[in-house]
C-alpha atoms as a PDB file:
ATOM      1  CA  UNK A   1    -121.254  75.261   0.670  1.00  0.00           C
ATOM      2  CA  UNK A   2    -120.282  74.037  -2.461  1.00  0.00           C
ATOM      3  CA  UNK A   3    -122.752  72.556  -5.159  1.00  0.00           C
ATOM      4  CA  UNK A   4    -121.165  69.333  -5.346  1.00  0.00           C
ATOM      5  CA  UNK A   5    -120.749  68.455  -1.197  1.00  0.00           C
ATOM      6  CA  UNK A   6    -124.759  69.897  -0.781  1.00  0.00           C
ATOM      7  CA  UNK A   7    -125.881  67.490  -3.459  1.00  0.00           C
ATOM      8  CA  UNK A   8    -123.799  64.705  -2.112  1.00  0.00           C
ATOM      9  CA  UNK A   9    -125.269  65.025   1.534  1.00  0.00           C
ATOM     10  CA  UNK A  10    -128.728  65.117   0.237  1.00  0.00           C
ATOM     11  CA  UNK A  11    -128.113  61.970  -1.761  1.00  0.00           C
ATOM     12  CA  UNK A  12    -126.593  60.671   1.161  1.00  0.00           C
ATOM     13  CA  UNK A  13    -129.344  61.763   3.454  1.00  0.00           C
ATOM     14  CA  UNK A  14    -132.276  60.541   0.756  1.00  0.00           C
ATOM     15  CA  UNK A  15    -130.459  56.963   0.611  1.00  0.00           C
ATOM     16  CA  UNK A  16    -130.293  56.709   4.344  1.00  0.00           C
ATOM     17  CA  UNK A  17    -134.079  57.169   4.822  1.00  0.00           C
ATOM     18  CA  UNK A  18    -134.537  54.669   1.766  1.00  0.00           C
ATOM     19  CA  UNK A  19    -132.337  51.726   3.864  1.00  0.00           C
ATOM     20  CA  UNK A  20    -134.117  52.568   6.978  1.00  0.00           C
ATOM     21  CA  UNK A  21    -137.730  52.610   5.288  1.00  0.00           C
ATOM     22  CA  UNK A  22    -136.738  49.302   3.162  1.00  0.00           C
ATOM     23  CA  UNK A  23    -135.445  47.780   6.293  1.00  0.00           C
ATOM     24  CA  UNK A  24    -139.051  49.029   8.022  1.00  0.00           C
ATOM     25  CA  UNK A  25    -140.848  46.881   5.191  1.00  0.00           C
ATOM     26  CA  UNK A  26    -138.837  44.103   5.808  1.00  0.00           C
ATOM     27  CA  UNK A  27    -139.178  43.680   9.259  1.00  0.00           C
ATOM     28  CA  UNK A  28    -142.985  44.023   8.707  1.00  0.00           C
ATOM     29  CA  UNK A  29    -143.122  41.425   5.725  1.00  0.00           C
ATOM     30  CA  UNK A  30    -141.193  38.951   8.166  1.00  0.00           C
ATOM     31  CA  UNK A  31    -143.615  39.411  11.270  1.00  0.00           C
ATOM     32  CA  UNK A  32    -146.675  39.521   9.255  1.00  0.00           C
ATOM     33  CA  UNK A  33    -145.530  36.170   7.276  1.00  0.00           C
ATOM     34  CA  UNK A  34    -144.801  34.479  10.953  1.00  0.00           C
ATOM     35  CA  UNK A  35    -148.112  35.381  11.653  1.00  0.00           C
ATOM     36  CA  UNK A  36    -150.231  33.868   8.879  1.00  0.00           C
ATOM     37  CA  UNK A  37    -147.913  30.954   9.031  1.00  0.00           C
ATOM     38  CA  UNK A  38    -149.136  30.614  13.022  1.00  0.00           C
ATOM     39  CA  UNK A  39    -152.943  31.276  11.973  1.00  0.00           C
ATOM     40  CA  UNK A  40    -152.547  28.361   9.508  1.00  0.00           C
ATOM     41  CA  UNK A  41    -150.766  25.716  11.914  1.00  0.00           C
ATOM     42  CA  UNK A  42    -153.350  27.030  14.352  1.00  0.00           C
ATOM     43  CA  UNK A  43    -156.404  26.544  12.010  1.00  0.00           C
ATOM     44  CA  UNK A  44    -155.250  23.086  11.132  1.00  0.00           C
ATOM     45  CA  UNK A  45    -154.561  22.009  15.116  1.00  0.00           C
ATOM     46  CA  UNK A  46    -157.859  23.191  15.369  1.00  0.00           C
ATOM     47  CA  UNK A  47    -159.817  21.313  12.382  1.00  0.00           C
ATOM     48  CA  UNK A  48    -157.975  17.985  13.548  1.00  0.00           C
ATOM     49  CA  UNK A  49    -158.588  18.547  17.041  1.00  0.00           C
ATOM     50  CA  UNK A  50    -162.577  19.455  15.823  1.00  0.00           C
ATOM     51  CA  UNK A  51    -162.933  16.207  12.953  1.00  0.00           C
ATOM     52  CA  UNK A  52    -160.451  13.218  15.411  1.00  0.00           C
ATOM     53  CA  UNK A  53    -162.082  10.086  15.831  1.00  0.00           C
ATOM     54  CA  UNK A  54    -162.391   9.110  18.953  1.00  0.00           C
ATOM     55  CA  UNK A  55    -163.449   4.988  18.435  1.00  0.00           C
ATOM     56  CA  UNK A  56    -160.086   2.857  18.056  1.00  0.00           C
ATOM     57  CA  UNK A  57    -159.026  -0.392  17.459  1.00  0.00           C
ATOM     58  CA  UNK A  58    -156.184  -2.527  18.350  1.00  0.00           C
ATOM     59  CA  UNK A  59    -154.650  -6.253  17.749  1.00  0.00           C
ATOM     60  CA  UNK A  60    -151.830  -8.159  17.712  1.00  0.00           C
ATOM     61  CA  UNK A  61    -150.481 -11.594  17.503  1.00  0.00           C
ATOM     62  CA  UNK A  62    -148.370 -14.681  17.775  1.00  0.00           C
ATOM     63  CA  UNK A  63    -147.229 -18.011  17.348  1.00  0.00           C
ATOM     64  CA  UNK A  64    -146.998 -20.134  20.780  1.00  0.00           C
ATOM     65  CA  UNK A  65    -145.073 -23.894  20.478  1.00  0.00           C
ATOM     66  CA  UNK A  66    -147.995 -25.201  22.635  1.00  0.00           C
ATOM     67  CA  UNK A  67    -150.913 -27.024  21.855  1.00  0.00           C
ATOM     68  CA  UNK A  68    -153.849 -24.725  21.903  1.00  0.00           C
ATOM     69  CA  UNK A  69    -155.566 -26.385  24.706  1.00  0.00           C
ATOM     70  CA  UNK A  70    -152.823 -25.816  26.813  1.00  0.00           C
ATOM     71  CA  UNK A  71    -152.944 -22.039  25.523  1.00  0.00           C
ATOM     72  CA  UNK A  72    -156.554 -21.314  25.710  1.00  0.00           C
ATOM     73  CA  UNK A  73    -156.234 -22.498  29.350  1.00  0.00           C
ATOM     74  CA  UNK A  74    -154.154 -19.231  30.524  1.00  0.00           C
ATOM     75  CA  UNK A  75    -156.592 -17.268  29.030  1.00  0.00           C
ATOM     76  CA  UNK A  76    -159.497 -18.354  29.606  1.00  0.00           C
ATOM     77  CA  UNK A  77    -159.115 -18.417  33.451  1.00  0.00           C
ATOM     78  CA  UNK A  78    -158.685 -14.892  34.798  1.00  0.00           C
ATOM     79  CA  UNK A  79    -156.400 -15.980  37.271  1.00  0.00           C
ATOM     80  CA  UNK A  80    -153.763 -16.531  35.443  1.00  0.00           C
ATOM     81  CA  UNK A  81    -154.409 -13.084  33.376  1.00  0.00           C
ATOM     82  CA  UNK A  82    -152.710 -11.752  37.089  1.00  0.00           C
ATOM     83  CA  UNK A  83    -149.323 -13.243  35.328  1.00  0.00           C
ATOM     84  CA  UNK A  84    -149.440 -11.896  31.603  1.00  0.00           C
ATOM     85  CA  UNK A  85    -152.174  -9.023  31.098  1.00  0.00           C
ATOM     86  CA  UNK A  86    -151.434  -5.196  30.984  1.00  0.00           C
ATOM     87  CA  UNK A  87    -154.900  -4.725  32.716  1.00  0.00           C
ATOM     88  CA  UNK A  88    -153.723  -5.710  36.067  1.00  0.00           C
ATOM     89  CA  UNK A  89    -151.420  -3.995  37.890  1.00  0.00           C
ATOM     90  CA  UNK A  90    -148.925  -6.418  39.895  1.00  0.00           C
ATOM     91  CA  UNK A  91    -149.027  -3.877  42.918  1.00  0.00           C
ATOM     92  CA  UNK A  92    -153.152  -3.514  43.099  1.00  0.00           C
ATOM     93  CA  UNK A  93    -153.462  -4.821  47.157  1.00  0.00           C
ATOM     94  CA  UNK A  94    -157.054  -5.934  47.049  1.00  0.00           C
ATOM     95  CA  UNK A  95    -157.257  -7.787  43.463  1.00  0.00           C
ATOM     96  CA  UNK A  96    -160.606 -10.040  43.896  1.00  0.00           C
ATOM     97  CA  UNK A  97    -161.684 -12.768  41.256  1.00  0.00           C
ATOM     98  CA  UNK A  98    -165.487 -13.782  41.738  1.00  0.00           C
ATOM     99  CA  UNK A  99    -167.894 -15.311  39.367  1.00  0.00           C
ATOM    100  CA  UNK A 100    -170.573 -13.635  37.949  1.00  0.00           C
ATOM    101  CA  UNK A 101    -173.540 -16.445  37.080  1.00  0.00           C
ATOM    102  CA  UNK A 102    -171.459 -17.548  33.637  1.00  0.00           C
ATOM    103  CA  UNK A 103    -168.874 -14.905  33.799  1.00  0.00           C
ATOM    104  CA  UNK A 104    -165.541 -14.726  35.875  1.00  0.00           C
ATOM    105  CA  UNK A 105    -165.111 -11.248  37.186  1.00  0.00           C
ATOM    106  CA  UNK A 106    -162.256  -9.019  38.550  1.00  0.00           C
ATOM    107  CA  UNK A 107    -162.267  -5.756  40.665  1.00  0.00           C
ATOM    108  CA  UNK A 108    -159.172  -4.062  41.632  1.00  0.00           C
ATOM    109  CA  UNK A 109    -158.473  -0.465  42.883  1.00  0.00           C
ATOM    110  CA  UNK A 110    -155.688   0.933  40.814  1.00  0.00           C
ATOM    111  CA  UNK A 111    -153.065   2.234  42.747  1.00  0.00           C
ATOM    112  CA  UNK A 112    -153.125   4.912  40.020  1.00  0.00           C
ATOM    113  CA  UNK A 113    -156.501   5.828  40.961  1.00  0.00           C
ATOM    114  CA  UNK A 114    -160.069   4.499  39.985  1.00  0.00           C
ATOM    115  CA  UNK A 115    -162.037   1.244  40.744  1.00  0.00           C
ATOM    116  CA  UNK A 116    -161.546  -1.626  37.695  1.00  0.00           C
ATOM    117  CA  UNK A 117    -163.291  -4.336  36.561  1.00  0.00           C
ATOM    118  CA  UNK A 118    -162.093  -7.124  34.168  1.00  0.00           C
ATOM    119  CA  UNK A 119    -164.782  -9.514  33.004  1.00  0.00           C
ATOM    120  CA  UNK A 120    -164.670 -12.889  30.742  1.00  0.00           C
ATOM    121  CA  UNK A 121    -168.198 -12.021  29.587  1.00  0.00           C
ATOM    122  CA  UNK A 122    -168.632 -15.419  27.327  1.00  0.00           C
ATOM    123  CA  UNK A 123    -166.214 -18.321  27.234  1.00  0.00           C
ATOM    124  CA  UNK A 124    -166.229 -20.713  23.904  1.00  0.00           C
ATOM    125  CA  UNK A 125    -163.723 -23.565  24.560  1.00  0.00           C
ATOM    126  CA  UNK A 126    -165.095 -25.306  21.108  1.00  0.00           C
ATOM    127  CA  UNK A 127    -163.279 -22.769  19.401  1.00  0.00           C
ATOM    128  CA  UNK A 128    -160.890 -21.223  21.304  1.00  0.00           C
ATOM    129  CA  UNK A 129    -162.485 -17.784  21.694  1.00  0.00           C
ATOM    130  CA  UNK A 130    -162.916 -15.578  25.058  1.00  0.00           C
ATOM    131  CA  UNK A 131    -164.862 -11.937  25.132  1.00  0.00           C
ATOM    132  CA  UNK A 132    -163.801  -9.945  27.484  1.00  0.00           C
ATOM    133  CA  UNK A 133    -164.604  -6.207  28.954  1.00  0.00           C
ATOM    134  CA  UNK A 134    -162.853  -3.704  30.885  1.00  0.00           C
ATOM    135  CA  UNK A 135    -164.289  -0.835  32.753  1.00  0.00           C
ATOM    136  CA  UNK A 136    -161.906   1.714  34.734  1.00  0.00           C
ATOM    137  CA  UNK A 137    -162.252   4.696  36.416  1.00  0.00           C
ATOM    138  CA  UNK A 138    -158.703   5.245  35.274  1.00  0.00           C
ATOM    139  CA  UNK A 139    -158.786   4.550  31.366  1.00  0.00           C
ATOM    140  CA  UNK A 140    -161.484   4.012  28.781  1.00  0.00           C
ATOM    141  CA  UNK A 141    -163.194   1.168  28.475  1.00  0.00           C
ATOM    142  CA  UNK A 142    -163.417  -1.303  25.913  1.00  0.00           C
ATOM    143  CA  UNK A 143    -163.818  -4.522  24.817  1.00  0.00           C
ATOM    144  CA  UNK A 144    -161.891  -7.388  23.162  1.00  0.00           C
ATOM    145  CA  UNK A 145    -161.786 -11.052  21.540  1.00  0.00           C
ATOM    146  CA  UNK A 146    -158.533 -13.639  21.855  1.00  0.00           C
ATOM    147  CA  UNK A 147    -159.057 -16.247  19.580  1.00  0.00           C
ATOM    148  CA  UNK A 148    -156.612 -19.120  20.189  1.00  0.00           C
ATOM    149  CA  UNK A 149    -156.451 -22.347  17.074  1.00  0.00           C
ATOM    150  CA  UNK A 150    -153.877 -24.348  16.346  1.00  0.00           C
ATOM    151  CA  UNK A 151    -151.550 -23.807  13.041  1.00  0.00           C
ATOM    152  CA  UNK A 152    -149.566 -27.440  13.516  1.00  0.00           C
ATOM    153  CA  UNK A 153    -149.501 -30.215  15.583  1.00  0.00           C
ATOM    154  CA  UNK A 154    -148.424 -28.599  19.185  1.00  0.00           C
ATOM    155  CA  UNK A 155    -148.173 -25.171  17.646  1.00  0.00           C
ATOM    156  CA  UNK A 156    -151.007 -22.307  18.338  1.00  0.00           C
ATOM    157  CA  UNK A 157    -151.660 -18.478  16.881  1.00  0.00           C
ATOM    158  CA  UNK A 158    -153.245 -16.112  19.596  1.00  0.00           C
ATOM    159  CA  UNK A 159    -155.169 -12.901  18.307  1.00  0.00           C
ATOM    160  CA  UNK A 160    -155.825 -10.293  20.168  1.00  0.00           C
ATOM    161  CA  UNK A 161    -157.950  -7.181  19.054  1.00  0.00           C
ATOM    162  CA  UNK A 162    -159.723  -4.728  21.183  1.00  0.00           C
ATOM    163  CA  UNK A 163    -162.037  -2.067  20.583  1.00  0.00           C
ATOM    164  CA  UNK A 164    -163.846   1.013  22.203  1.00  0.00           C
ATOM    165  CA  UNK A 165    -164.592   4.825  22.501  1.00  0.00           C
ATOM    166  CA  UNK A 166    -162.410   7.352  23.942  1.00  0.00           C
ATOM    167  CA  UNK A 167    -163.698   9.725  26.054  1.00  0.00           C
ATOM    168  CA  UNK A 168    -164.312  13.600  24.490  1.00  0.00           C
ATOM    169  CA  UNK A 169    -161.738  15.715  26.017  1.00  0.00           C
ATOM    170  CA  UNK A 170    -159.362  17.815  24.853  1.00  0.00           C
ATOM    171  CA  UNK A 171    -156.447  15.288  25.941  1.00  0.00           C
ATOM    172  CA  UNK A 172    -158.270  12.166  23.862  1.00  0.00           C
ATOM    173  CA  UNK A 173    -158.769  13.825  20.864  1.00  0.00           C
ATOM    174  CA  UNK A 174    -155.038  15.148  21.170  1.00  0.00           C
ATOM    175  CA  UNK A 175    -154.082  11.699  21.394  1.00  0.00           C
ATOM    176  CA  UNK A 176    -156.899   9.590  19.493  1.00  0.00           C
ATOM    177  CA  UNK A 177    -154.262   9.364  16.237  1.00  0.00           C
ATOM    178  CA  UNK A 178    -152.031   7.401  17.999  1.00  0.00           C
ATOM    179  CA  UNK A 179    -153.935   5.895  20.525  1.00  0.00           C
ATOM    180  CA  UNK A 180    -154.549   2.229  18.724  1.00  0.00           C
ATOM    181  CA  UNK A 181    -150.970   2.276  17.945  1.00  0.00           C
ATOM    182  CA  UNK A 182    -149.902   2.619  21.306  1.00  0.00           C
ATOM    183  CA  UNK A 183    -152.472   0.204  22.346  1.00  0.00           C
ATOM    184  CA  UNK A 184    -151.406  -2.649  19.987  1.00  0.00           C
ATOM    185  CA  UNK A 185    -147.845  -2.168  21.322  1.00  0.00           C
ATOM    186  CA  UNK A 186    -148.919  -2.949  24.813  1.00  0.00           C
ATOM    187  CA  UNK A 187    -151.191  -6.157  23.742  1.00  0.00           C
ATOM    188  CA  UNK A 188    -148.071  -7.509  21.559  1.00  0.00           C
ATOM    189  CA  UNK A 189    -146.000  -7.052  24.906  1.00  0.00           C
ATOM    190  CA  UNK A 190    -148.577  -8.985  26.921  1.00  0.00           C
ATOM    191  CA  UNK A 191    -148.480 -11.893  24.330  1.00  0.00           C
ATOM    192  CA  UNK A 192    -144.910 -11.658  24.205  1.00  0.00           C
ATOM    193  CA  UNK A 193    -145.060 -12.634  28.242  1.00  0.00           C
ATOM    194  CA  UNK A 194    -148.235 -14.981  27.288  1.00  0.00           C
ATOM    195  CA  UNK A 195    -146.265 -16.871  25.007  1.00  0.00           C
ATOM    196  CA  UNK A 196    -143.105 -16.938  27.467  1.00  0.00           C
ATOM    197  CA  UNK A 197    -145.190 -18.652  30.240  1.00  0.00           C
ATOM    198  CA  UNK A 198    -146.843 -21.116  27.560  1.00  0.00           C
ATOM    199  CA  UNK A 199    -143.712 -22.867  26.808  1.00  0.00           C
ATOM    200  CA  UNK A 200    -142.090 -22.686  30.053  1.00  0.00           C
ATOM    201  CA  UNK A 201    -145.415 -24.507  31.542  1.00  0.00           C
ATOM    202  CA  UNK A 202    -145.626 -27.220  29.004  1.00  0.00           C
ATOM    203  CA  UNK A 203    -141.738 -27.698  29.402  1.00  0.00           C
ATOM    204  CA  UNK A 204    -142.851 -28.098  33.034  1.00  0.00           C
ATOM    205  CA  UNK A 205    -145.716 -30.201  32.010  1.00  0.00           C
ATOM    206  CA  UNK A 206    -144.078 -32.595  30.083  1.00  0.00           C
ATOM    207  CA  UNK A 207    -141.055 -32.834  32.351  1.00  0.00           C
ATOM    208  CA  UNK A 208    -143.339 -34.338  35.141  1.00  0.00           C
ATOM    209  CA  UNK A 209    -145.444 -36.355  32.394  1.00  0.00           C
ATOM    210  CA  UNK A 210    -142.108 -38.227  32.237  1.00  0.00           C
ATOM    211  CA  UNK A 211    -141.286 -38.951  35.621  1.00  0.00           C
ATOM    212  CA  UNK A 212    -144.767 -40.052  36.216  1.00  0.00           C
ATOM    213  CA  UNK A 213    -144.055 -42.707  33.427  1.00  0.00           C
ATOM    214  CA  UNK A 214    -140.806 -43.884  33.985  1.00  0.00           C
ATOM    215  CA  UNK A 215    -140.497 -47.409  35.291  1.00  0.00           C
ATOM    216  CA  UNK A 216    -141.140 -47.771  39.556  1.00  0.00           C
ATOM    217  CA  UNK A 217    -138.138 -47.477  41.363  1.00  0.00           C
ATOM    218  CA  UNK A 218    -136.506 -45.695  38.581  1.00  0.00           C
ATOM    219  CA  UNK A 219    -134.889 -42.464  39.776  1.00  0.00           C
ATOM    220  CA  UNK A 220    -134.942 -39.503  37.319  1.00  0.00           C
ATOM    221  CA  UNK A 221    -132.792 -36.218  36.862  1.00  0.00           C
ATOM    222  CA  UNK A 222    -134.920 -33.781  37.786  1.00  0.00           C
ATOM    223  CA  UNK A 223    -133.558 -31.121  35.030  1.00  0.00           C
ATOM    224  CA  UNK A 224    -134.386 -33.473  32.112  1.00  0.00           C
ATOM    225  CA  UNK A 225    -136.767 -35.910  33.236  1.00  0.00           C
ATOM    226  CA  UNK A 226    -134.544 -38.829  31.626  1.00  0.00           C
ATOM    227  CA  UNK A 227    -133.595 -41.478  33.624  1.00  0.00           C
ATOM    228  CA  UNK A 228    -130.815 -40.787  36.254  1.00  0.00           C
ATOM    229  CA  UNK A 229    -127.036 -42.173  35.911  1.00  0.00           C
ATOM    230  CA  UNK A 230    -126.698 -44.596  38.199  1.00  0.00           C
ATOM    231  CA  UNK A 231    -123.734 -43.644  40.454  1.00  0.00           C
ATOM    232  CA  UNK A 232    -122.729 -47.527  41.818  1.00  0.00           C
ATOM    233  CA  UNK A 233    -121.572 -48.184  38.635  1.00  0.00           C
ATOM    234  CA  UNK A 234    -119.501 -45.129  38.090  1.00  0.00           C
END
């Protein structure tokens, strides 16, 4: 065999193991990188999951064109919280409002499982503010204050805030970050539909308010409450 072709195949043969033992390193530099990179993620999951908090808070807001007398009255009577709250579920069969010595008090059984109870624990009409508890055998419990006052003549701000502890489970303090936010969400809804069935009850309110006074013998269009065209002397 000549010189030349021997030393060639040895080269050959010497740079072949070099590619597969540089290829070896590489593969091992890759899997041992994805693996401190999964014992850090895993580490940090863990220390949040170890340090969440698992109290949270949660308010909202808004402006109702309604007096705040009118307001306060939808919420300070738990049956009408049956056509605005998120607490009670429209399909619950046996829904039962009672009072409870100065408290109003209301036990449902969720259809999603679990006995509730909803309960106005103090009422303060002089200024517009109603405490109020829930305990579930569904969700956490918590508590809360709606403060109604009024911004401008016929004009009203509702706040809404809630508190209370989430229960220490895996699932809670997976979800305790984002739990207020998603809480807050649902309570702006609810005022949303509070603030819906405000105005469309005063409109109501008022309509009749001017029947009642117009002139005996007066017909009035029911749609407007202003006094009716009268047809003989169309």
């Amino acid at each position: 065999m000549p010189t030349v072709w021997r030393k060639n195949v040895l080269q050959s043969g010497k740079t072949g193991a070099d590619t597969r033992e540089t290829e070896g390193h590489t593969v091992k530099f890759i899997w041992t990188t994805i693996l401190v990179c999964g014992l850090i993620i895993a580490m940090i999951f863990a220390v949040k999951v170890f340090n969440a908090d698992l109290n949270y808070q949660a308010s909202a807001d808004i402006t109702i064109n309604v007096a705040p007398e009118q307001t306060f009255r939808l919420v300070s009577n738990l049956e009408n919280w049956v056509r605005w709250s998120p607490f009670v579920p429209t399909n619950a069969p046996d829904v039962q409002i009672q009072p409870n010595g100065p408290k109003q008090e209301m036990t449902w059984n969720d259809p999603r499982g679990g006995v509730s109870i909803l309960t106005l624990d103090e009422i303060d009409s002089a200024v517009g503010v109603v405490q109020h508890s829930l305990t579930s055998g569904l969700f956490p419990g918590m508590k809360g204050t709606i403060s109604v006052e009024e911004i401008a003549p016929g004009k009203s701000k509702v706040v809404w805030t809630v508190a209370g502890s989430l229960p220490d489970s895996l699932f809670y303090r997976l979800a305790s970050s984002n739990y207020g936010d998603v809480f807050a969400i649902q309570l702006q809804q609810s005022l949303d539909r509070l603030k819906s069935i405000c105005e469309k009850d005063v409109n109501f309110l008022n309509q009749q308010a001017k029947q009642n006074s117009s002139p005996v013998g007066e017909a009035t269009d029911p749609s407007t409450g202003q006094p009716a065209a009268d047809s003989s002397q169309q």
